[in-house]
C-alpha atoms as a PDB file:
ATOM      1  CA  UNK A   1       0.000   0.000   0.000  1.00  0.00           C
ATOM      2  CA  UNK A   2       2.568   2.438   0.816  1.00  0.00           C
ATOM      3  CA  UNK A   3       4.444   1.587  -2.575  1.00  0.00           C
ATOM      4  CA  UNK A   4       1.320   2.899  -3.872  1.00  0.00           C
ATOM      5  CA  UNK A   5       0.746   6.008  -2.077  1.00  0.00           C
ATOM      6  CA  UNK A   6       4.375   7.222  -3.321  1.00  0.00           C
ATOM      7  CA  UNK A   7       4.199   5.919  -6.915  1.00  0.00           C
ATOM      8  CA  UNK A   8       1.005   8.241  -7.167  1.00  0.00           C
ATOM      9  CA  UNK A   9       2.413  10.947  -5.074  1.00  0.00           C
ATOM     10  CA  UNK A  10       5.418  10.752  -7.863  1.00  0.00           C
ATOM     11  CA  UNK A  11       3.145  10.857 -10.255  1.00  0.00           C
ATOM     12  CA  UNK A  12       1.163  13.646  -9.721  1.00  0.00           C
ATOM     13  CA  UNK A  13       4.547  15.887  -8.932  1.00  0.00           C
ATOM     14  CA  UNK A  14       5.447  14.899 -11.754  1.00  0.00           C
ATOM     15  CA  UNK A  15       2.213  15.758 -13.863  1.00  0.00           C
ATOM     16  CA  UNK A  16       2.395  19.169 -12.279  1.00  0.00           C
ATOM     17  CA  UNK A  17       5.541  19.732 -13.050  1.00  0.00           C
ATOM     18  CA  UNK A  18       4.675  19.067 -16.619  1.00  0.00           C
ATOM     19  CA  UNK A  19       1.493  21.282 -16.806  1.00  0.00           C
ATOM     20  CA  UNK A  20       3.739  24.389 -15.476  1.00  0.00           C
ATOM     21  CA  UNK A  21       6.592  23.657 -18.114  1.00  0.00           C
ATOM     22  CA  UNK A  22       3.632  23.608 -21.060  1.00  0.00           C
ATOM     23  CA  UNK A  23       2.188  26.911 -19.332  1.00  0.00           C
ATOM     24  CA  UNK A  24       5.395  28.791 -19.080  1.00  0.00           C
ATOM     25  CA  UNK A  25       6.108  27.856 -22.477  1.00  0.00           C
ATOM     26  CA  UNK A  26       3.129  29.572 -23.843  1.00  0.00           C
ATOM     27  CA  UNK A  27       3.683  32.838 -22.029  1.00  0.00           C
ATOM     28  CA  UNK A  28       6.119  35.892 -23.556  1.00  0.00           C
ATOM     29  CA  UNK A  29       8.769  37.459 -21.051  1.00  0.00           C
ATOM     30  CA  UNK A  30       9.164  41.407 -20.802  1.00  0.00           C
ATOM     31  CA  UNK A  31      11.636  42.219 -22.691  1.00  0.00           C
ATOM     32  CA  UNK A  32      11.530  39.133 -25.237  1.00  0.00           C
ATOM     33  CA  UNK A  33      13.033  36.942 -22.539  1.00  0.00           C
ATOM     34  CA  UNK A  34      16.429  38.984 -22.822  1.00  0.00           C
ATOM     35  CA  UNK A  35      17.836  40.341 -18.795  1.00  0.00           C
ATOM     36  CA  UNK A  36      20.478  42.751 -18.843  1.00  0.00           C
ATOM     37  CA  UNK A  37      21.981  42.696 -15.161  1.00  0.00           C
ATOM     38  CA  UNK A  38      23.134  46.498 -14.614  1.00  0.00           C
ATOM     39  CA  UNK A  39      26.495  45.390 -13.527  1.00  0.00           C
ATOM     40  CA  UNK A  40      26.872  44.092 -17.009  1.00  0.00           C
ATOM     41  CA  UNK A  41      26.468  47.509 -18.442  1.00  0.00           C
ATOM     42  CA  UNK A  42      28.798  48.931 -16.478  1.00  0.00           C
ATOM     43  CA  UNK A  43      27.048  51.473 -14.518  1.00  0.00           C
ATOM     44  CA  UNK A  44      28.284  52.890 -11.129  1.00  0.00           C
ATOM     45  CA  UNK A  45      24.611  54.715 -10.270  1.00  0.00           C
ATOM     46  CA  UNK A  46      21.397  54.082 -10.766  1.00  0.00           C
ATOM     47  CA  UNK A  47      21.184  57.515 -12.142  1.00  0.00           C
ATOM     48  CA  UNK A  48      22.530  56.739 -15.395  1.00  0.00           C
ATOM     49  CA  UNK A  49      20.408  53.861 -16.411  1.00  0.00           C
ATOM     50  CA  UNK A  50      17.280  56.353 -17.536  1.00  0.00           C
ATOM     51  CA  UNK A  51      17.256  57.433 -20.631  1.00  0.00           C
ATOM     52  CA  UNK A  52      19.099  60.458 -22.132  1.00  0.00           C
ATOM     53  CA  UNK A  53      16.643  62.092 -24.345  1.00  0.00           C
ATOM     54  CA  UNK A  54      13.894  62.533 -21.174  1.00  0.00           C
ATOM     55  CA  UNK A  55      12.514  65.970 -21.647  1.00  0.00           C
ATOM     56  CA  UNK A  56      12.586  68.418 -18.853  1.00  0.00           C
ATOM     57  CA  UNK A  57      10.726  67.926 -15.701  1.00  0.00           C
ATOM     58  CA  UNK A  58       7.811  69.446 -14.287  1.00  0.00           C
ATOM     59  CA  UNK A  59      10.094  71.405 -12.148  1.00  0.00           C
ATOM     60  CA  UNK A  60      12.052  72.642 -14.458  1.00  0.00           C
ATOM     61  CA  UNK A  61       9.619  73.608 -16.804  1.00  0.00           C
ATOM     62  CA  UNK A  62       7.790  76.050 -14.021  1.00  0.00           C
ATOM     63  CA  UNK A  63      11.300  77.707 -13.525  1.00  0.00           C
ATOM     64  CA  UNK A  64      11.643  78.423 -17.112  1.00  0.00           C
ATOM     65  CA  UNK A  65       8.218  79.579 -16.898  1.00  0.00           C
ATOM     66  CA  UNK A  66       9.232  82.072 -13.723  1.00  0.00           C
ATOM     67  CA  UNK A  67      12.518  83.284 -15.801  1.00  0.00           C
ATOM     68  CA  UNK A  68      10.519  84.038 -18.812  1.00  0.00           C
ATOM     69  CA  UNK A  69       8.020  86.218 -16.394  1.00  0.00           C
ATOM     70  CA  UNK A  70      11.188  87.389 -15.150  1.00  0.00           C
ATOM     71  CA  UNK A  71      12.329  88.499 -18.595  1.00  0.00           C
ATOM     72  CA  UNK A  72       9.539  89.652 -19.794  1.00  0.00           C
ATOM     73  CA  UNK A  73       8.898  92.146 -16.423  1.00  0.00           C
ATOM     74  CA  UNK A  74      12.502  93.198 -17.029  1.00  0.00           C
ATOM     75  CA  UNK A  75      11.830  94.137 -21.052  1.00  0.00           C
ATOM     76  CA  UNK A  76       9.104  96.386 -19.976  1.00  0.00           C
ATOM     77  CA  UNK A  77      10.686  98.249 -17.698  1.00  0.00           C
ATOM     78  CA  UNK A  78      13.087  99.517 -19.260  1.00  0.00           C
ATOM     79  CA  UNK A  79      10.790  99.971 -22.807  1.00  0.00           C
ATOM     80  CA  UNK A  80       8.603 101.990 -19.829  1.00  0.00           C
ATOM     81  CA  UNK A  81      12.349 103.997 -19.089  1.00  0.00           C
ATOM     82  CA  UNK A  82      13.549 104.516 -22.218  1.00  0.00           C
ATOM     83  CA  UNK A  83       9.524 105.877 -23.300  1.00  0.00           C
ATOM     84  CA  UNK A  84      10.057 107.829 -20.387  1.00  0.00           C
ATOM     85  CA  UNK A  85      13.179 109.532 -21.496  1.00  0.00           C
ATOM     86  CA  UNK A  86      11.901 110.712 -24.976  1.00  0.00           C
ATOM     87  CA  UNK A  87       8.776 112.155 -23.777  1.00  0.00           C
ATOM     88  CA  UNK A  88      10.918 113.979 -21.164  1.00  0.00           C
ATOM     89  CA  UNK A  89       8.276 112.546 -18.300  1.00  0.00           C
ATOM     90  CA  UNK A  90       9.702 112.491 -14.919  1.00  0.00           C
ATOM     91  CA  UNK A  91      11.309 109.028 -13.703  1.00  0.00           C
ATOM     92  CA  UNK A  92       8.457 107.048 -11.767  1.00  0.00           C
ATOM     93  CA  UNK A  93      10.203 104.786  -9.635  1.00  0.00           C
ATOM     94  CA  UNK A  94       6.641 102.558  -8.584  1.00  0.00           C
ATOM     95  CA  UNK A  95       5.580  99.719 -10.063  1.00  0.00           C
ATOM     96  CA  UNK A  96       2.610  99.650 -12.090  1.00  0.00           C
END
């Protein structure tokens, strides 16, 4: 009886085993099955593994946003001064 019990017991590993080999063979890896390892590529950081042609951040889109206010603030001014100084007005040092 007990040969029994572990010549089905072997069995049915063994069927299982079979059932996962057919169902991983039917599925597709990420990446077409290929693994790079970062050590392989040769990379000290983490930050150089993404990708160089990123565009610019959200961050760093708001600050060019704030210089080109900046800019912009700046140009007027001194169109406002240099107006100014052909109509001969007197220099109006607030901000309007």
């Amino acid at each position: 009886m007990e040969a029994t019990r572990r010549v089905v017991l072997a069995a049915a590993i063994v069927e299982s085993q079979v059932q996962d080999a057919a169902r991983a063979a039917g599925t597709d890896k990420r990446g077409s099955g290929i693994v790079v390892r970062r050590a392989d590529l040769g990379l000290t950081t983490l930050a150089n593994v993404a990708p160089a042609d990123r565009g610019p951040s959200p961050r760093q889109v708001a600050g060019h946003g704030e210089l080109d206010a900046r800019l912009e603030r700046a140009l007027f001014h001194k169109a406002l001064a240099e107006l100014r100084q052909r109509l001969e007005l007197p220099r109006d040092d607030r901000v309007e």
